[in-house]
Protein backbone atom coordinates (compact mmCIF):
# COMPACT_ATOMS: atom_id res chain seq x y z
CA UNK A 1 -29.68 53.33 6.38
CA UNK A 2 -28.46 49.45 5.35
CA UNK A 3 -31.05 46.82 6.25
CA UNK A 4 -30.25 43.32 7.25
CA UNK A 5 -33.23 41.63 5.49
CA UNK A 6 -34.75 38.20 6.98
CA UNK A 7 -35.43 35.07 5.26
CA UNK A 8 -39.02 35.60 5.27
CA UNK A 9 -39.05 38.44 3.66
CA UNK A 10 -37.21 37.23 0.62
CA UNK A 11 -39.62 34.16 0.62
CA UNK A 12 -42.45 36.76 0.45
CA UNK A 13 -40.00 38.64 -2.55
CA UNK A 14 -40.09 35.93 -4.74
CA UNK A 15 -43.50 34.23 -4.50
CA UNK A 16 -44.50 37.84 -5.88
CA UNK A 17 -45.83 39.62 -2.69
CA UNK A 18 -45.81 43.39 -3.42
CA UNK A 19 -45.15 44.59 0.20
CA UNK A 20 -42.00 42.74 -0.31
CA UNK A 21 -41.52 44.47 -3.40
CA UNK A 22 -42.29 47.72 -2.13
CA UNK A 23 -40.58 47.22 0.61
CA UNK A 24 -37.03 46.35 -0.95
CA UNK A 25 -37.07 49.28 -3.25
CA UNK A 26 -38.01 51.60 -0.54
CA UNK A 27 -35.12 50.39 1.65
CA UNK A 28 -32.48 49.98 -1.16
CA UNK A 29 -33.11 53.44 -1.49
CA UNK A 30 -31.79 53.93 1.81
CA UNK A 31 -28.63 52.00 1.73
CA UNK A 32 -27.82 48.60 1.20
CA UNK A 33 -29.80 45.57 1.48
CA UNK A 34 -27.66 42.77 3.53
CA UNK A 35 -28.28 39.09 4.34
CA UNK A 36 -26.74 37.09 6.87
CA UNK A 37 -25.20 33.65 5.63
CA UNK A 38 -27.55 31.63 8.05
CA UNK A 39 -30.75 33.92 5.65
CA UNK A 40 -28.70 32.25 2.50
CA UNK A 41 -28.10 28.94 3.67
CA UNK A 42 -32.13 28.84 4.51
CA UNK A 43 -33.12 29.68 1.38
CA UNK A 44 -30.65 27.34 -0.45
CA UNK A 45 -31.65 24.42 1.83
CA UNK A 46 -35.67 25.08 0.91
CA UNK A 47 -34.86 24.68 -2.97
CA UNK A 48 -36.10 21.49 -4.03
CA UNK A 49 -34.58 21.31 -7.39
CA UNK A 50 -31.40 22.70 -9.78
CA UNK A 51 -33.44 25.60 -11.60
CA UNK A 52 -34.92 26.36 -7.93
CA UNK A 53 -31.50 26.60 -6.26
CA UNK A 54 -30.26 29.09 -9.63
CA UNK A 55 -33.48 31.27 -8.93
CA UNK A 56 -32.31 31.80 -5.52
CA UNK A 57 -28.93 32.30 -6.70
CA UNK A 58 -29.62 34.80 -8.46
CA UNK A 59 -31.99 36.62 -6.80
CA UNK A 60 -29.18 37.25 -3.66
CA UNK A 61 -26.79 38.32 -6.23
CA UNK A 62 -28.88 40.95 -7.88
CA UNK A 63 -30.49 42.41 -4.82
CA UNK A 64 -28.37 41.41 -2.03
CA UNK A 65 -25.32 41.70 -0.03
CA UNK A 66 -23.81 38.55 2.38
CA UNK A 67 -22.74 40.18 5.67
CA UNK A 68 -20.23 37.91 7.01
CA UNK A 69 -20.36 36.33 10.33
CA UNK A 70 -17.37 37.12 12.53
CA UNK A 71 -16.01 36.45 15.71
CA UNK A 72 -17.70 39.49 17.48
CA UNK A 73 -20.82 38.37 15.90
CA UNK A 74 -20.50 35.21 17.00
CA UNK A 75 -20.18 35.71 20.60
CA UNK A 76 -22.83 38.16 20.65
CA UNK A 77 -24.99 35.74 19.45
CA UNK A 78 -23.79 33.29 22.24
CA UNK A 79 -25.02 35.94 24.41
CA UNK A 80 -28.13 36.64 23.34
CA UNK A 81 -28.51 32.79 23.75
CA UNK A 82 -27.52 33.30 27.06
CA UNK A 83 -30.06 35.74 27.80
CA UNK A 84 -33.07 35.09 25.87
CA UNK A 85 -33.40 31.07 24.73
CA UNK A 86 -34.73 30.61 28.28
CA UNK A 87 -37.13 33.74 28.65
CA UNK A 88 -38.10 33.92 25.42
CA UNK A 89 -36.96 30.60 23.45
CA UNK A 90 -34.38 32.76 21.23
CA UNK A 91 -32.94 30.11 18.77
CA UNK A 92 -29.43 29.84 16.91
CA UNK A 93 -30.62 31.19 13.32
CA UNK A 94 -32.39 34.30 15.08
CA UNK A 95 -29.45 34.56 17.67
CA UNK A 96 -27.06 35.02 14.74
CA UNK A 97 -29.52 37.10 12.44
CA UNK A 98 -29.94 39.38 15.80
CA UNK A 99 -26.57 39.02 16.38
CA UNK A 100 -24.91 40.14 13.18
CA UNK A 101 -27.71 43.29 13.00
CA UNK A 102 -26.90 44.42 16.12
CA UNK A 103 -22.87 43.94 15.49
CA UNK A 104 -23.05 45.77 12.15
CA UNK A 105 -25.71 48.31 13.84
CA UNK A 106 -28.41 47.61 11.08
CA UNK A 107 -31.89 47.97 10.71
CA UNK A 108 -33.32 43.92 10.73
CA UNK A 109 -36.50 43.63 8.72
CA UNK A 110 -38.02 40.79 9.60
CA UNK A 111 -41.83 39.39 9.34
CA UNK A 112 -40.99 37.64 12.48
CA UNK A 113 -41.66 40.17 14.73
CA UNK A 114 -42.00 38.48 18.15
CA UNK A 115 -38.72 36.64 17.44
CA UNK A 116 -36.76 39.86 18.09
CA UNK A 117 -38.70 42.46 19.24
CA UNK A 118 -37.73 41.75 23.34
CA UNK A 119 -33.86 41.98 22.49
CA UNK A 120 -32.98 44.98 23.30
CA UNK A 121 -31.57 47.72 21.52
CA UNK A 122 -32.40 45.58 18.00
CA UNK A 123 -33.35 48.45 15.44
CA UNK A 124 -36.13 46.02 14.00
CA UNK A 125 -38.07 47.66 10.80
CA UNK A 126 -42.13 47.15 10.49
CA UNK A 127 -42.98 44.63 7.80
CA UNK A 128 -45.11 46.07 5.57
């Protein structure tokens, strides 16, 4: 089974966490490990220097896949926006994450639990 893996995750990844770790081989076992461009972006934006910004770089290359954002992804997540900003203060990074996992019909693993676990029918992993 693929896994759409959250930026938090990755942040755990490379400040050496082992659950990460663990966690990555486990599901790369599985299938393949995805990332949504808004997971990219996030992690490119936190890099405060050149040999920061090539760590990250390479990191997503080696481990990871970039699951594109596309139309029906798109106005999914406009809909989950519809539904849950209100209720549950669902904002645009997690509506597209949620958006593009449900779309693709991937497991999301995500530290972030109680950002996603009221949308329904989101196949969201445990973290560890």
């Amino acid at each position: 089974m693929d896994t759409l893996v959250d930026t938090d995750i990755i942040i755990d990844f490379s400040r050496g966490v082992a659950d990460a770790a663990n966690v990555f081989s486990a599901r790369a076992q599985l299938g393949t490990l995805f990332i949504s461009p808004i997971t990219a972006i996030e992690l490119l934006v936190g890099c405060a220097n050149r040999n920061e910004q090539n760590q990250i770089d390479g990191l997503l290359q080696q481990r990871f896949t970039v699951s594109p954002i596309d139309a029906t992804t798109s106005l999914r997540a406009i809909d989950l926006v519809r539904q849950y900003h209100l209720s549950h203060g669902l904002q645009l990074a997690d509506a597209l994450i949620a958006a593009e996992s449900l779309t693709q019909n991937i497991a999301l693993l995500t530290k972030n639990q109680k950002h996603y676990r009221y949308i329904i029918g989101l196949n969201l992993l445990p973290y560890p």
